[in-house]
C-alpha atoms as a PDB file:
ATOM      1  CA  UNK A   1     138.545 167.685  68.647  1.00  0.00           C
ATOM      2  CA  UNK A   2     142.436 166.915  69.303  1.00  0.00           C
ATOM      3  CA  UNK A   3     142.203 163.755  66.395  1.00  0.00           C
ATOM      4  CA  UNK A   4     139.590 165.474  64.073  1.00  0.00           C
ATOM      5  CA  UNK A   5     142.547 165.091  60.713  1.00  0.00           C
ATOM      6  CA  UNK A   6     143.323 161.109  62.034  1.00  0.00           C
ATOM      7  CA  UNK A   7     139.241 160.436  62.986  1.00  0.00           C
ATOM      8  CA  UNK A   8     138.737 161.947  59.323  1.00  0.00           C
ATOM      9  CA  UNK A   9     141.203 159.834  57.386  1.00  0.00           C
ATOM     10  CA  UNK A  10     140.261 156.989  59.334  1.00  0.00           C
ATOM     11  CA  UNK A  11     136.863 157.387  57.399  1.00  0.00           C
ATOM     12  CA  UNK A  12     137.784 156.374  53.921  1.00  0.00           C
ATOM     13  CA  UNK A  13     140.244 153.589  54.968  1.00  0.00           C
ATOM     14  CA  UNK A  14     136.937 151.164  54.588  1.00  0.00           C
ATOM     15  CA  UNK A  15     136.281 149.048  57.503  1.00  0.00           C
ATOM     16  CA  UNK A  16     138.172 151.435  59.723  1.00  0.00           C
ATOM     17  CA  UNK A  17     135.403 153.734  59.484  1.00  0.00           C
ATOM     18  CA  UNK A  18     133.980 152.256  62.274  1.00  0.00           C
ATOM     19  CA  UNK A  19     136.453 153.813  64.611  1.00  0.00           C
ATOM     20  CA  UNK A  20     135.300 157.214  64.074  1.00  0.00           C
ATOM     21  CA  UNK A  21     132.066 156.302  63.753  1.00  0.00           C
ATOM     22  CA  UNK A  22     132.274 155.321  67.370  1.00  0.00           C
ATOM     23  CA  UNK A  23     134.038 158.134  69.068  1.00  0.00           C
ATOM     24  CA  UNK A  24     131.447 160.573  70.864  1.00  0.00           C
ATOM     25  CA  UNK A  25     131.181 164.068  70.477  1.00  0.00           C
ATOM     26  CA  UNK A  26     132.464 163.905  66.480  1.00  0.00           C
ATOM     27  CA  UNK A  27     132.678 167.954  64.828  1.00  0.00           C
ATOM     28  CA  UNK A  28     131.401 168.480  61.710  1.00  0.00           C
ATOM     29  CA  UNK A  29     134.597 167.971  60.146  1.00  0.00           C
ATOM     30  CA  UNK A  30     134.891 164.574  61.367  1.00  0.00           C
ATOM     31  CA  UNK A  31     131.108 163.837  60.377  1.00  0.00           C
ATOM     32  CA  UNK A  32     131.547 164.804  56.860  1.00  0.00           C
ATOM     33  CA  UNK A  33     134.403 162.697  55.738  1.00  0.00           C
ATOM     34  CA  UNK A  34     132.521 159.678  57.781  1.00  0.00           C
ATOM     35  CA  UNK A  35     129.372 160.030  55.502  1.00  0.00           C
ATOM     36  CA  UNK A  36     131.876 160.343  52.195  1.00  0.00           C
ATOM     37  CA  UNK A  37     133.633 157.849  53.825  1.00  0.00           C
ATOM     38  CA  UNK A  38     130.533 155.409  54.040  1.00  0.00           C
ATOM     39  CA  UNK A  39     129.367 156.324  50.442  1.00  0.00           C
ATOM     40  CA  UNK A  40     132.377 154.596  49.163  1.00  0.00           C
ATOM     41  CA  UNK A  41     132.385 151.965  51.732  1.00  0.00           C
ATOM     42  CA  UNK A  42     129.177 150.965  50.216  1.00  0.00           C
ATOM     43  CA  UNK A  43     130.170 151.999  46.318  1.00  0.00           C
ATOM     44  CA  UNK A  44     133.003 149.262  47.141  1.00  0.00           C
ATOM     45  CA  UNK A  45     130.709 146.530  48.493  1.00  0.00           C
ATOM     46  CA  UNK A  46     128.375 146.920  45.855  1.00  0.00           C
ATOM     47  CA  UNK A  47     131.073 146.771  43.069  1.00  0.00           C
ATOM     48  CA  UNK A  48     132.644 143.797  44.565  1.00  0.00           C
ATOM     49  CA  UNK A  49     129.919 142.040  44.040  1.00  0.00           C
ATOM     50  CA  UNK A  50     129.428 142.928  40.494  1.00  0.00           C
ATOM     51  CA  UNK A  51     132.689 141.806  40.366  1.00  0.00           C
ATOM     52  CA  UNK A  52     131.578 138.008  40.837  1.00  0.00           C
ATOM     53  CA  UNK A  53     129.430 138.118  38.220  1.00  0.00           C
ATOM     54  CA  UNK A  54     129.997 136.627  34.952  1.00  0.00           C
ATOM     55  CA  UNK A  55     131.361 138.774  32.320  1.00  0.00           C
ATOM     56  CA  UNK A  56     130.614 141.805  34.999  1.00  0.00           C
ATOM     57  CA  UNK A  57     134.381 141.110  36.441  1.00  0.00           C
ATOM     58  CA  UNK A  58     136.632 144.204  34.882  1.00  0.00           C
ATOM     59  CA  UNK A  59     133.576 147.141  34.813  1.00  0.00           C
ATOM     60  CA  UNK A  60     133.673 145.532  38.731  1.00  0.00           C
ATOM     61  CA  UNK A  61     137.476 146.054  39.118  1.00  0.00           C
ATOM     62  CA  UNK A  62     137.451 149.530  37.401  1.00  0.00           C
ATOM     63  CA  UNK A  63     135.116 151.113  39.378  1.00  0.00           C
ATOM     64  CA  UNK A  64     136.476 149.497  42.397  1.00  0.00           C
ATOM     65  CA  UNK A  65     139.635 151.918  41.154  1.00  0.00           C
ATOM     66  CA  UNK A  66     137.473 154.800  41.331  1.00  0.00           C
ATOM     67  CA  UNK A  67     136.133 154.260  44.323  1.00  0.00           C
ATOM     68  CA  UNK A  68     140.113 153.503  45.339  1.00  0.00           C
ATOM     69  CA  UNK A  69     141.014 157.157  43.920  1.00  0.00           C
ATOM     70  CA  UNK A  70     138.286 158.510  45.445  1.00  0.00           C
ATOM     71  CA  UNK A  71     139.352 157.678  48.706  1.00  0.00           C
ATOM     72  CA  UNK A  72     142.487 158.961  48.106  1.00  0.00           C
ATOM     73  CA  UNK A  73     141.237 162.288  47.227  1.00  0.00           C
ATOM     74  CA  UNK A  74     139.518 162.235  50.150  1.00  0.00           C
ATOM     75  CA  UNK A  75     142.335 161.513  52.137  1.00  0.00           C
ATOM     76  CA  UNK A  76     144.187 164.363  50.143  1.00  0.00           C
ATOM     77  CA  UNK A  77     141.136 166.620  51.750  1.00  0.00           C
ATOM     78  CA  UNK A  78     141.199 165.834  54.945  1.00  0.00           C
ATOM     79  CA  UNK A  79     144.907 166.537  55.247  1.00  0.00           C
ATOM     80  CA  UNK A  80     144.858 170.101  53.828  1.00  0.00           C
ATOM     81  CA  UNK A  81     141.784 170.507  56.364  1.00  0.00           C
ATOM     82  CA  UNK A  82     139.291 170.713  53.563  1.00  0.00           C
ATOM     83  CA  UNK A  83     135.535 169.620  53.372  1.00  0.00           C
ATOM     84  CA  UNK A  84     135.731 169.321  49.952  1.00  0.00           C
ATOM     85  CA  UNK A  85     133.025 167.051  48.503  1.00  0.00           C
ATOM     86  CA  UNK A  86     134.031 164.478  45.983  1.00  0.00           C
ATOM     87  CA  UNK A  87     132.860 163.968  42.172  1.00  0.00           C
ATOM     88  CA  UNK A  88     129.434 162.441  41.524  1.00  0.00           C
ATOM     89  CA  UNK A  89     129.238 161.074  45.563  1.00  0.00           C
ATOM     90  CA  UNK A  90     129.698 164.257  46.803  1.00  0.00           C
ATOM     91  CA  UNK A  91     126.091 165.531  47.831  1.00  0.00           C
ATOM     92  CA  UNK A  92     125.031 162.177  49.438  1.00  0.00           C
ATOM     93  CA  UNK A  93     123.915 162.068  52.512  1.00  0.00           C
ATOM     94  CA  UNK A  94     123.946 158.997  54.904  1.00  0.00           C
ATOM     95  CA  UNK A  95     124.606 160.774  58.220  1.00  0.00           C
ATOM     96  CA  UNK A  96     123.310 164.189  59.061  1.00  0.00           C
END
């Protein structure tokens, strides 16, 4: 695929995953960083909303920051052209 490294990046940029989600005929490549990608789409939803809970607010925020440097080493990955899975996420699977 011609945008596999932009498709892939795409994937941990949160709601943007949807674009490559879209796109037909996705390689593996691609596929991978979408499922990491949605992991920590749905790591940050869930630790936003522990954020609004009372006395929950800064365990909220810092993992929300791990789930921000996650991403980041993601994007790291995709851009030396790596599948490289990251810590404690890593072996999820959403998307086959």
């Amino acid at each position: 695929m011609k945008h596999s490294k932009l498709y892939a990046c795409l994937s941990y940029l949160s709601i943007l995953i949807i674009i490559p989600a879209l796109i037909p005929g996705k390689d593996s490549f691609v596929r991978f960083h979408i499922n990491q990608g949605l992991v920590l789409l749905i790591a940050n939803i869930v630790f936003g909303c522990i954020s609004f809970i009372p006395h929950m607010t800064l365990i909220g925020d810092l993992l929300n920051c791990v789930v921000l440097i996650f991403a980041i080493m993601g994007i790291v990955s995709v851009i030396q052209g790596q599948k490289r899975e990251l810590p404690v996420i890593g072996r999820i699977r959403l998307i086959r």
